[in-house]
Protein backbone atom coordinates (compact mmCIF):
# COMPACT_ATOMS: atom_id res chain seq x y z
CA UNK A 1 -9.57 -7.56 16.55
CA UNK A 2 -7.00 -5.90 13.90
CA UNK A 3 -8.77 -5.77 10.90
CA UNK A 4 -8.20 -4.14 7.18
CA UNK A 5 -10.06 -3.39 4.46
CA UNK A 6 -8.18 -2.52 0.85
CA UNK A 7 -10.54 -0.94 -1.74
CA UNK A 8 -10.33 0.77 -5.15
CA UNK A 9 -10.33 -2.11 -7.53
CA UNK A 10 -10.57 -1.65 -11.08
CA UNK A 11 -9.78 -1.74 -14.78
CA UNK A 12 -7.75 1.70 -16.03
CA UNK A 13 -6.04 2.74 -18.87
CA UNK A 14 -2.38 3.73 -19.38
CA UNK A 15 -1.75 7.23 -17.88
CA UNK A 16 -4.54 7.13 -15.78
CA UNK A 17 -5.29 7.74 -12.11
CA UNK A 18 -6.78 5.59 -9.28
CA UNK A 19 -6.97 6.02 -5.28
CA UNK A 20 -6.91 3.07 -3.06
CA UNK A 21 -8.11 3.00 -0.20
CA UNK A 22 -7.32 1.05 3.44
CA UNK A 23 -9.61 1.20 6.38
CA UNK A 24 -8.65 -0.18 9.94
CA UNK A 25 -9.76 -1.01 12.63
CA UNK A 26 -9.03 -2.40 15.96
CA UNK A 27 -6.19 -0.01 15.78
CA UNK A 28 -5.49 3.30 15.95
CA UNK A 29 -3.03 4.37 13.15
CA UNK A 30 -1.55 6.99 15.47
CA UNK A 31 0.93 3.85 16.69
CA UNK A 32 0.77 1.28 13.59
CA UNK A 33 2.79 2.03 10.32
CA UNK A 34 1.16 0.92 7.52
CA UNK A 35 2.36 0.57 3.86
CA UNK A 36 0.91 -0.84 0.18
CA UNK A 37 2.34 -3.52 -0.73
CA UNK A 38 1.66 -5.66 -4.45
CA UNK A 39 2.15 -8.52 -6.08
CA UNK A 40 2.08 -9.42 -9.99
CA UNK A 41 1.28 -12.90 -11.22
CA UNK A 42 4.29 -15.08 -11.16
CA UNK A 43 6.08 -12.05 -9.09
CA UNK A 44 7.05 -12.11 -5.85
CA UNK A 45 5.30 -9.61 -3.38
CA UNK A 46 7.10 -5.73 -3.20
CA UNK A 47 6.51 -3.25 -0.97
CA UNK A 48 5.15 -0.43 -3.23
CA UNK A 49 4.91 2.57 -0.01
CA UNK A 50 4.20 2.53 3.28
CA UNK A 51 4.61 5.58 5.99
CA UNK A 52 5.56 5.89 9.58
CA UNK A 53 3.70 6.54 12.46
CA UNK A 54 6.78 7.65 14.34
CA UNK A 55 7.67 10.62 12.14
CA UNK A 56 5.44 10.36 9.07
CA UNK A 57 8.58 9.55 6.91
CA UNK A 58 7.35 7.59 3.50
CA UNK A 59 9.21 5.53 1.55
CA UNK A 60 8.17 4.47 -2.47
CA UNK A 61 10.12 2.11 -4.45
CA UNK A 62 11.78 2.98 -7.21
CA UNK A 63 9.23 2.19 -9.61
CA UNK A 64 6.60 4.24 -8.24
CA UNK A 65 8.62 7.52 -6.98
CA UNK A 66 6.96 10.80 -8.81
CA UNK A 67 3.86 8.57 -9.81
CA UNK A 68 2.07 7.24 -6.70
CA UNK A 69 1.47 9.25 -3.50
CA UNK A 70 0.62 7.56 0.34
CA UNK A 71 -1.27 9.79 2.55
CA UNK A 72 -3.27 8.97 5.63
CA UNK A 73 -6.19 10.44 7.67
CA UNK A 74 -5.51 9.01 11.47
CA UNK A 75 -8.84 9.98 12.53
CA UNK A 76 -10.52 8.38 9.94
CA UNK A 77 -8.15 5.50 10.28
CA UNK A 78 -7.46 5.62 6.62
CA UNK A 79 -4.44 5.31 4.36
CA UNK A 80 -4.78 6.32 0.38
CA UNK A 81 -2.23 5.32 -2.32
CA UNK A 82 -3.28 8.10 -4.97
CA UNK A 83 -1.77 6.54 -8.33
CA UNK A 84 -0.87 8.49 -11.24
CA UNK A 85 0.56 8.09 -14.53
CA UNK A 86 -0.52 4.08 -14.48
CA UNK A 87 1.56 1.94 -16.17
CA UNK A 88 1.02 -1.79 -17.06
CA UNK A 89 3.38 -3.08 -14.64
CA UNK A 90 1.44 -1.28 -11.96
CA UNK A 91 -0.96 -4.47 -12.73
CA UNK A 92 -1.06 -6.62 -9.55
CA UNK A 93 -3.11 -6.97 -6.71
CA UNK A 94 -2.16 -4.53 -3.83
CA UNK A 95 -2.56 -5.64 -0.34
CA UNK A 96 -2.51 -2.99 2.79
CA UNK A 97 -0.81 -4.32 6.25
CA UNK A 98 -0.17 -2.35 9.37
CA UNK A 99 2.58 -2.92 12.69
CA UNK A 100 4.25 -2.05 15.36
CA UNK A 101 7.44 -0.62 13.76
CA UNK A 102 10.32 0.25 16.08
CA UNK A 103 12.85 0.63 12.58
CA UNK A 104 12.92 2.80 9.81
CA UNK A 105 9.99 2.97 7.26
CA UNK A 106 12.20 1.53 4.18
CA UNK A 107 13.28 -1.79 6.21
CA UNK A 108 9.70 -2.45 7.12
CA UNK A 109 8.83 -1.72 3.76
CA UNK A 110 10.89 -4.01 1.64
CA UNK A 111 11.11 -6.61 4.63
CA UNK A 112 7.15 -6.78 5.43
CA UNK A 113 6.70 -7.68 1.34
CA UNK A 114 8.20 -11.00 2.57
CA UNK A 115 6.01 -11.90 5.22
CA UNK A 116 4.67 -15.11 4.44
CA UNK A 117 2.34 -15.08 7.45
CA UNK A 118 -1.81 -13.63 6.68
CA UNK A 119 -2.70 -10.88 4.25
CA UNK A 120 -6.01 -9.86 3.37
CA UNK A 121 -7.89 -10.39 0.32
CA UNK A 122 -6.06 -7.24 -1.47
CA UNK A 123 -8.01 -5.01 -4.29
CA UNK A 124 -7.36 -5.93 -8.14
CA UNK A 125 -5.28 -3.08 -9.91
CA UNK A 126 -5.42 -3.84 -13.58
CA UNK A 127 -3.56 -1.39 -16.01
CA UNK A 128 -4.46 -2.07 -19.73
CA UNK A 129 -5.34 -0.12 -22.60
């Protein structure tokens, strides 16, 4: 059974940093990409990064490039979004998902965001000073 687990919840203040965290199982990240993705209230879910198992390729969106960092430990079956320089639009709840991706990283990225199908119960991100 494919399972995920996002944590790293929290309150922080402008300029700060936070790591989130994404542990799976049932899988074996060595096949599966597997991205961040968030959504704000009354916003519609984005895909903030996600990275390839093919090639390791990332891909950020635009708001996040320079600031937030994806990294993953196959082994370990985890994936980290290290987040610095937080900003009060980073505010959202962030949401990890992993597939089969036969495409490049930045398709599954923006096109995964508007899955409609099940996500998990995501990790609170709020940004406020």
């Amino acid at each position: 059974q494919l399972r995920i687990v996002e944590s790293g919840t929290g309150l922080h203040q402008p300029g700060g940093s936070l790591r989130l965290s994404c542990v799976a199982s049932g899988f074996s990240l060595d096949f599966y990409s597997i991205g961040w993705f968030r959504q704000a209230p009354g916003k519609e879910r984005e895909g903030v990064s996600c990275i390839s198992s093919n090639d390791g390729s990332t891909y950020y969106t635009d708001s996040v490039k320079g600031r937030f960092t994806i990294s993953k430990d196959n082994a370990k079956k985890t994936v980290y979004l290290q987040m610095d320089n937080l900003k009060p639009e980073d505010t959202a709840t962030y949401y990890c998902a992993a597939d089969l991706v036969p495409y490049d990283i930045g398709t599954y990225c923006k096109t995964r965001a508007r899955d409609a199908g099940a996500w998990g119960q995501g990790t609170q991100v709020t940004v406020s000073s």
